[in-house]
Protein backbone atom coordinates (compact mmCIF):
# COMPACT_ATOMS: atom_id res chain seq x y z
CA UNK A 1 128.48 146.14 48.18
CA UNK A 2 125.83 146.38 50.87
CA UNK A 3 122.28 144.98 49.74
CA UNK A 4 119.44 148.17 50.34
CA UNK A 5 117.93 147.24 53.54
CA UNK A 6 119.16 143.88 54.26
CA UNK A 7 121.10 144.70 57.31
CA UNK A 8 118.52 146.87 59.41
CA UNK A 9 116.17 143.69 58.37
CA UNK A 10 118.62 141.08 59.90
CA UNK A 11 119.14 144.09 62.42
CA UNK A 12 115.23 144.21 63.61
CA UNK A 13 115.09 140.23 63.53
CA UNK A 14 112.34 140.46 60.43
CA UNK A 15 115.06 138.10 58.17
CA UNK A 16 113.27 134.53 60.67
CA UNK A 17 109.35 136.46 61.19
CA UNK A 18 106.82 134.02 60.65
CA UNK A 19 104.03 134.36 58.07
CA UNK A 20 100.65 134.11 58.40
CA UNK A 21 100.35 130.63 57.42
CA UNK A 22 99.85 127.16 59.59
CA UNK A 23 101.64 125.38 61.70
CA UNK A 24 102.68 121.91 60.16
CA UNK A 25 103.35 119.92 63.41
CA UNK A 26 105.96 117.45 62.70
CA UNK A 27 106.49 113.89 64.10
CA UNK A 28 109.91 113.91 66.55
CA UNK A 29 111.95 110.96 68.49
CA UNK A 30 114.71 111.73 70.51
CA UNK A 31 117.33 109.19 71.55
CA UNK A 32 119.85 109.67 74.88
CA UNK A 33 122.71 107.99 74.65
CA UNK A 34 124.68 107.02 77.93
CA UNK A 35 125.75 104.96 80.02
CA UNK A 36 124.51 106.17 83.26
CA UNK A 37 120.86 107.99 82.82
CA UNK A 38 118.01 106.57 83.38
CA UNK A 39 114.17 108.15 82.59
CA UNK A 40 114.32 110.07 85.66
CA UNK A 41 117.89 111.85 85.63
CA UNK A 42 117.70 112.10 81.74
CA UNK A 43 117.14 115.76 81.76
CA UNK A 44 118.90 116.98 78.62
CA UNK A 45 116.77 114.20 76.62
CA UNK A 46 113.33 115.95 78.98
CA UNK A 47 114.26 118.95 78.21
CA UNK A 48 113.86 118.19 74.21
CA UNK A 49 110.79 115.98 74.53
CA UNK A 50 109.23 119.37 76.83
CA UNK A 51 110.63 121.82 74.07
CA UNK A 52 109.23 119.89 71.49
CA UNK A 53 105.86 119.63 72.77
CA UNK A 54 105.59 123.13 73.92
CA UNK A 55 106.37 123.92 70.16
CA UNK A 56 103.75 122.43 69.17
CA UNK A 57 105.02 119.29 67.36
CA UNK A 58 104.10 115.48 68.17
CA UNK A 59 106.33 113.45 70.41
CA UNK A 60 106.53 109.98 69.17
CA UNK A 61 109.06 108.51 70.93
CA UNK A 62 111.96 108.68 73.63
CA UNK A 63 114.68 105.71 74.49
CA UNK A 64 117.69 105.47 76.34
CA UNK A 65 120.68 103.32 74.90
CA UNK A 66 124.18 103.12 76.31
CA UNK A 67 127.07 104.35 74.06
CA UNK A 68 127.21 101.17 72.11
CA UNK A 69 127.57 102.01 68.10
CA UNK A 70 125.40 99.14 67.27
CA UNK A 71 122.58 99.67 69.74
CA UNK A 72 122.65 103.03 68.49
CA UNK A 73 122.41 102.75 64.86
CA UNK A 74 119.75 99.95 65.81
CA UNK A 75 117.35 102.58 67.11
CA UNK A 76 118.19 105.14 64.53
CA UNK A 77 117.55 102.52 61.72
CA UNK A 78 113.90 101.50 62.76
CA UNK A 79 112.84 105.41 62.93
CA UNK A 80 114.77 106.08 59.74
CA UNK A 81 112.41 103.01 58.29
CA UNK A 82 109.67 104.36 60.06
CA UNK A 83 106.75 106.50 58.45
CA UNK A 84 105.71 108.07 61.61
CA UNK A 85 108.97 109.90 62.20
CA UNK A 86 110.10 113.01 60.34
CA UNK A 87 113.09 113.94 62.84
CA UNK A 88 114.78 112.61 65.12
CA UNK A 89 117.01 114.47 67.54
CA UNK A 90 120.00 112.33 69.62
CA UNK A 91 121.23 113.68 72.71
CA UNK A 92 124.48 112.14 74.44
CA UNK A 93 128.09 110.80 73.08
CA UNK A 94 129.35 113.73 70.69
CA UNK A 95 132.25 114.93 72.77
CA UNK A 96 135.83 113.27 72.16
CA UNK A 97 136.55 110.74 74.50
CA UNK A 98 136.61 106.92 73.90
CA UNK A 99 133.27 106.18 74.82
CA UNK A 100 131.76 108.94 72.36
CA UNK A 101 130.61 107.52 69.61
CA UNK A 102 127.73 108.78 68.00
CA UNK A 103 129.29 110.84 65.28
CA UNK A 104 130.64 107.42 64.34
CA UNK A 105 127.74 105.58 64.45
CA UNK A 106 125.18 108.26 62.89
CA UNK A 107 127.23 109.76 59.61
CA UNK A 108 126.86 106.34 57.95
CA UNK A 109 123.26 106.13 57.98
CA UNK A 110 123.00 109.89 56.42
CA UNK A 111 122.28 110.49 52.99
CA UNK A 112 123.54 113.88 53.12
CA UNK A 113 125.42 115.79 56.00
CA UNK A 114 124.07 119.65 56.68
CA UNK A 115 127.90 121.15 57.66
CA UNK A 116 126.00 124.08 59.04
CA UNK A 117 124.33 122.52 61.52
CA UNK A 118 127.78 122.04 63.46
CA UNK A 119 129.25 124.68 62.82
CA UNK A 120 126.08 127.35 64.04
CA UNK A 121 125.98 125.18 66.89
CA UNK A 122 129.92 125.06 67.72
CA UNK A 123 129.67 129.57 66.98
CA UNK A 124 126.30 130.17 69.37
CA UNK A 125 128.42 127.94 72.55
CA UNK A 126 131.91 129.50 72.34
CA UNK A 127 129.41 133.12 73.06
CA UNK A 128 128.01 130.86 75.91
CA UNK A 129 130.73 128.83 76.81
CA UNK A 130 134.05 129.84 75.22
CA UNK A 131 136.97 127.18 73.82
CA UNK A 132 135.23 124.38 75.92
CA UNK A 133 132.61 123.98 72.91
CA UNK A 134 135.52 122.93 71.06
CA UNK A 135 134.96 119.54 72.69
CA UNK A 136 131.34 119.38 70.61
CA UNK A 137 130.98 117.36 67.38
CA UNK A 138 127.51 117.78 67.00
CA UNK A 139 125.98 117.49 63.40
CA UNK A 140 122.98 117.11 61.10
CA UNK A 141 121.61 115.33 58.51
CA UNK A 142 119.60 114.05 56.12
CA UNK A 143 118.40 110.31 56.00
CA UNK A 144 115.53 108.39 54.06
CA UNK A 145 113.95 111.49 53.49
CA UNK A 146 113.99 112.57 57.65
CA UNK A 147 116.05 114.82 59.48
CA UNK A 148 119.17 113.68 61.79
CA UNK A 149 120.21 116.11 64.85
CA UNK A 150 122.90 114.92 67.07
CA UNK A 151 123.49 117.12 70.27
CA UNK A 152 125.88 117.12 73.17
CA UNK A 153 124.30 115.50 76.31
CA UNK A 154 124.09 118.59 78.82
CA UNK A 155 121.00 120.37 79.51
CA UNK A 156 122.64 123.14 78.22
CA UNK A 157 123.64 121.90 74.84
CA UNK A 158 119.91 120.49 74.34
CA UNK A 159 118.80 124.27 75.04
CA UNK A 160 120.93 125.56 73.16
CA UNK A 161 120.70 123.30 69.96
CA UNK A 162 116.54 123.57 70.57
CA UNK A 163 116.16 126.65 71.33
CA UNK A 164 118.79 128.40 69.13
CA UNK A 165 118.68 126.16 65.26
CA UNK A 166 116.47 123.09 65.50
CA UNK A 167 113.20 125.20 66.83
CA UNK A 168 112.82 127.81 64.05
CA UNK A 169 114.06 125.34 61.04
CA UNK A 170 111.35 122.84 61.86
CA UNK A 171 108.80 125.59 61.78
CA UNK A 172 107.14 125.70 58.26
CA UNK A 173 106.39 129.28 58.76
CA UNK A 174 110.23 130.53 59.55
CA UNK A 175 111.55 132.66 56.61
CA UNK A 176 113.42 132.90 54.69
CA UNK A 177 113.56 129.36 54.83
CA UNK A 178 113.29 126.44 56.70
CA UNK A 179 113.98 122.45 56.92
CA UNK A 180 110.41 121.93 57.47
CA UNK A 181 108.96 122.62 54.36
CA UNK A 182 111.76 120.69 52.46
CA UNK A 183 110.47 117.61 54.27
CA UNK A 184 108.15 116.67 50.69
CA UNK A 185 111.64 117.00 48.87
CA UNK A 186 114.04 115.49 50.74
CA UNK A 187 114.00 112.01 48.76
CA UNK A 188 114.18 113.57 45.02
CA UNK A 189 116.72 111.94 42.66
């Protein structure tokens, strides 16, 4: 049964407009994880902390840790404990060779997984990329009340993930609905 109107809305892009309401800028760290970039050839990991800006959002905070599980969840852990993050965004170690790791070390430090968050980002690359996004195992979360993003390490993939889901969910004023204004709710019992 087809809903009056719904698809020429989704159709015309009104489904994500923005209302006429303010922009809650949110507090964002990212973390690159490798073993080989430094400040200056980390551009997946510049391309977020640009994309973030330009949206209009505070940067708090970018590091660089190799692939080491327990250097990673050390990070993680003090912006999870911290009250001046709200999301953080990793970049770096999702693909499936031995030396990616951060799905590993990540998923037990989430409260809550958001499935969708994979699986939008694994549908927008094979249209970009085709069968070799099968090698992502990007994911979301939810963790002491803040958001968890974990992206591939190519420019690309940081685009991609930015520009196409994490952008528009951490605006308050994206609609139907967005992660943003959840933030308040995200610790209820």
């Amino acid at each position: 049964r087809r809903v009056r109107g719904l698809s020429s809305k989704i159709e015309s892009g009104r489904m994500s407009e923005k209302k006429a309401k303010p922009f809650l800028p949110l507090n964002i760290t990212v973390l690159t994880i490798s073993d080989t970039r430094t400040d200056e050839t980390d551009v997946g990991g510049n391309t977020l902390k640009t994309r973030i800006l330009n949206a209009g959002h505070k940067f708090v905070e970018k590091i660089i840790v190799k692939d080491n599980i327990y250097k990673i969840r050390e990070v993680v852990s003090r912006w999870l404990a911290s009250d001046n993050v709200q999301v953080i965004i990793t970049t770096g170690g999702t693909g499936i060779t031995g030396r990616d790791i951060t799905p590993e070390a990540i998923k037990p430090l989430l409260d809550s997984e958001i499935q969708g968050i994979g699986e939008l980002f694994r549908y927008i690359s094979y249209q970009e990329i085709g069968t070799s996004m099968i090698h992502s195992r990007a994911l979301g979360g939810v963790a002491n009340g803040k958001y968890v993003f974990c992206l591939p390490g190519s420019t690309g993939a940081c685009e991609t993930g930015w520009d196409k889901i994490i952008k528009d969910q951490l605006d308050n004023r994206n609609r139907p609905c967005n992660f943003a204004s959840l933030i308040p709710r995200l610790d209820e019992k």
